[in-house]
Protein backbone atom coordinates (compact mmCIF):
# COMPACT_ATOMS: atom_id res chain seq x y z
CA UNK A 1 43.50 69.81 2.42
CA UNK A 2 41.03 68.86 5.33
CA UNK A 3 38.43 68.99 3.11
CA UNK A 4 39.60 67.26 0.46
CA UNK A 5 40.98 64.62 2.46
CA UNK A 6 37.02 64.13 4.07
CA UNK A 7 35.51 64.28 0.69
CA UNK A 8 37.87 61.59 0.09
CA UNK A 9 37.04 59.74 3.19
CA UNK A 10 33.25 60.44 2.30
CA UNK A 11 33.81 59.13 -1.33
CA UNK A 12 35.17 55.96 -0.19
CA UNK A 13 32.29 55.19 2.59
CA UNK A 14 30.03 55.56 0.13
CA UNK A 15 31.70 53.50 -2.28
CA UNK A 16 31.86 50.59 0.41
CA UNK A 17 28.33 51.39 1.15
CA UNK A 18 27.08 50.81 -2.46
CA UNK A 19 29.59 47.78 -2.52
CA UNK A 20 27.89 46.22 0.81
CA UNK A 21 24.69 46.74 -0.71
CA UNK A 22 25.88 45.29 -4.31
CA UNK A 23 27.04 42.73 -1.96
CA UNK A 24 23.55 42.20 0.31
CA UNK A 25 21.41 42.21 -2.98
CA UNK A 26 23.00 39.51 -4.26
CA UNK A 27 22.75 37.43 -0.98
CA UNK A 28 19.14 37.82 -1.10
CA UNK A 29 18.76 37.34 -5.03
CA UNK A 30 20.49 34.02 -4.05
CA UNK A 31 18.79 33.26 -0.65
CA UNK A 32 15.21 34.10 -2.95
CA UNK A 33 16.05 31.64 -5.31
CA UNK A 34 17.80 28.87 -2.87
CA UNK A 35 14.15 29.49 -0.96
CA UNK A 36 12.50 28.90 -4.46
CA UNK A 37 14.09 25.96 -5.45
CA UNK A 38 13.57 24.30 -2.21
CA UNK A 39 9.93 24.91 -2.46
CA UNK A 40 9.84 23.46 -5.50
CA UNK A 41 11.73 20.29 -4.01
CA UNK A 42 9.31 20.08 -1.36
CA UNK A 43 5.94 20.27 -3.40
CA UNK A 44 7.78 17.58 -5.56
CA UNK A 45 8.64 15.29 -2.83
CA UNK A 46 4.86 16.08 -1.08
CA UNK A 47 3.45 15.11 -4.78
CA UNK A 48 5.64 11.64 -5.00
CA UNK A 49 4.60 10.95 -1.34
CA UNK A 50 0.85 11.46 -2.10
CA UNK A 51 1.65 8.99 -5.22
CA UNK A 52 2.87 6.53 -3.12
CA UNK A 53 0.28 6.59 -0.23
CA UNK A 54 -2.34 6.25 -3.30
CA UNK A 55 -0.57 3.53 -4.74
CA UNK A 56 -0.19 1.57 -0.94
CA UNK A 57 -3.86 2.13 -1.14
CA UNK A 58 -4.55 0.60 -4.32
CA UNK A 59 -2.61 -2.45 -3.43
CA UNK A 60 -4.11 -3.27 -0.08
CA UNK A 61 -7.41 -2.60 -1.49
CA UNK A 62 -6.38 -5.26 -3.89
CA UNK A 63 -4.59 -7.21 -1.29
CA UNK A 64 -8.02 -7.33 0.71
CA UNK A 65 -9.92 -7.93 -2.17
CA UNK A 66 -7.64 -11.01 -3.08
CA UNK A 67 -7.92 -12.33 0.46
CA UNK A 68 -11.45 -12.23 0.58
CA UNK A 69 -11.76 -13.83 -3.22
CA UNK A 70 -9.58 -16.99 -1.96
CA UNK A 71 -11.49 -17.33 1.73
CA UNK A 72 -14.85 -17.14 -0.37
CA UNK A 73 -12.76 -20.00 -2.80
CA UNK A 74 -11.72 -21.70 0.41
CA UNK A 75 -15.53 -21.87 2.11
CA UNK A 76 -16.64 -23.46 -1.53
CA UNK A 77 -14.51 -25.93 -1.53
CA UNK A 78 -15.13 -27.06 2.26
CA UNK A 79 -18.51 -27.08 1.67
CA UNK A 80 -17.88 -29.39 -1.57
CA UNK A 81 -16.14 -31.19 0.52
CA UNK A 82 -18.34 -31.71 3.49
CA UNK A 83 -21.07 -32.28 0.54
CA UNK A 84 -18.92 -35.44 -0.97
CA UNK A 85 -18.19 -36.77 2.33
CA UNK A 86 -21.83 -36.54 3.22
CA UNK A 87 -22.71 -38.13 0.15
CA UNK A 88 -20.21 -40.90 0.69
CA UNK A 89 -21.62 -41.29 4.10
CA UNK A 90 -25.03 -41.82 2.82
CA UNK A 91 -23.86 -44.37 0.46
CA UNK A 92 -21.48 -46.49 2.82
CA UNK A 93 -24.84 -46.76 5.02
CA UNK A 94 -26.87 -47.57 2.36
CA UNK A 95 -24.49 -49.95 0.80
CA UNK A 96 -24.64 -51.55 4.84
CA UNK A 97 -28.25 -51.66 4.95
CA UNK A 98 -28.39 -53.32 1.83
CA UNK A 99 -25.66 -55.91 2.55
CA UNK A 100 -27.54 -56.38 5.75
CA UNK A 101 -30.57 -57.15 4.18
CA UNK A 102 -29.31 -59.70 1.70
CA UNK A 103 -27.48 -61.25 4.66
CA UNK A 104 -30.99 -61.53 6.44
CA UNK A 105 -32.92 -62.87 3.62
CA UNK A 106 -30.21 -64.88 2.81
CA UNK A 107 -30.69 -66.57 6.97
CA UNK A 108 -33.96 -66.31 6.51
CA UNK A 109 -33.59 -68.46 3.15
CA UNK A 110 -31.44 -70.67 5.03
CA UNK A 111 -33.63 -70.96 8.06
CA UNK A 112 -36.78 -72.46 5.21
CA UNK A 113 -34.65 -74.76 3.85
């Protein structure tokens, strides 16, 4: 009876045995493929971040190439503008020196007479 009764006991500690180690397989069959789909969040969320950081590049690159496109736009037309005003300078005084000159000839005109 003692016998049978530790063959019994023996039985059933093995049985739990292969039941905790059912039980600890599956845990890590799990915890292997919880691991693996995390990876494959991470390399996903590395690969959208690297799209991003390429794309911010892109569009300051652009953004300083737009800048620089409108200051060269901006230095063209002041120096347009400093051209016209010279040019409008040049004729005012010419346009003085002439009325000048007629207002001379016209005194000197007067003075003959």
């Amino acid at each position: 009876a003692a016998e049978a009764a530790a063959a019994a006991h023996t039985a059933e500690a093995r049985r739990e045995a292969a039941e905790e180690r059912s039980r600890a397989e599956a845990c890590r069959t799990t915890m292997t493929e919880a691991v693996g789909s995390l990876q494959a969040e991470l390399s996903s969320a590395r690969q959208a971040v690297q799209r991003l950081e390429r794309r911010a590049a892109r569009g300051a690159a652009e953004a300083e190439a737009t800048q620089e496109a409108l200051l060269a736009r901006l230095a063209e037309a002041e120096s347009r503008h400093d051209s016209e005003r010279a040019l409008a300078r040049g004729a005012a005084e010419a346009s003085a020196q002439q009325a000048a000159r007629r207002a001379e000839e016209a005194a000197a005109d007067a003075a003959r007479e």
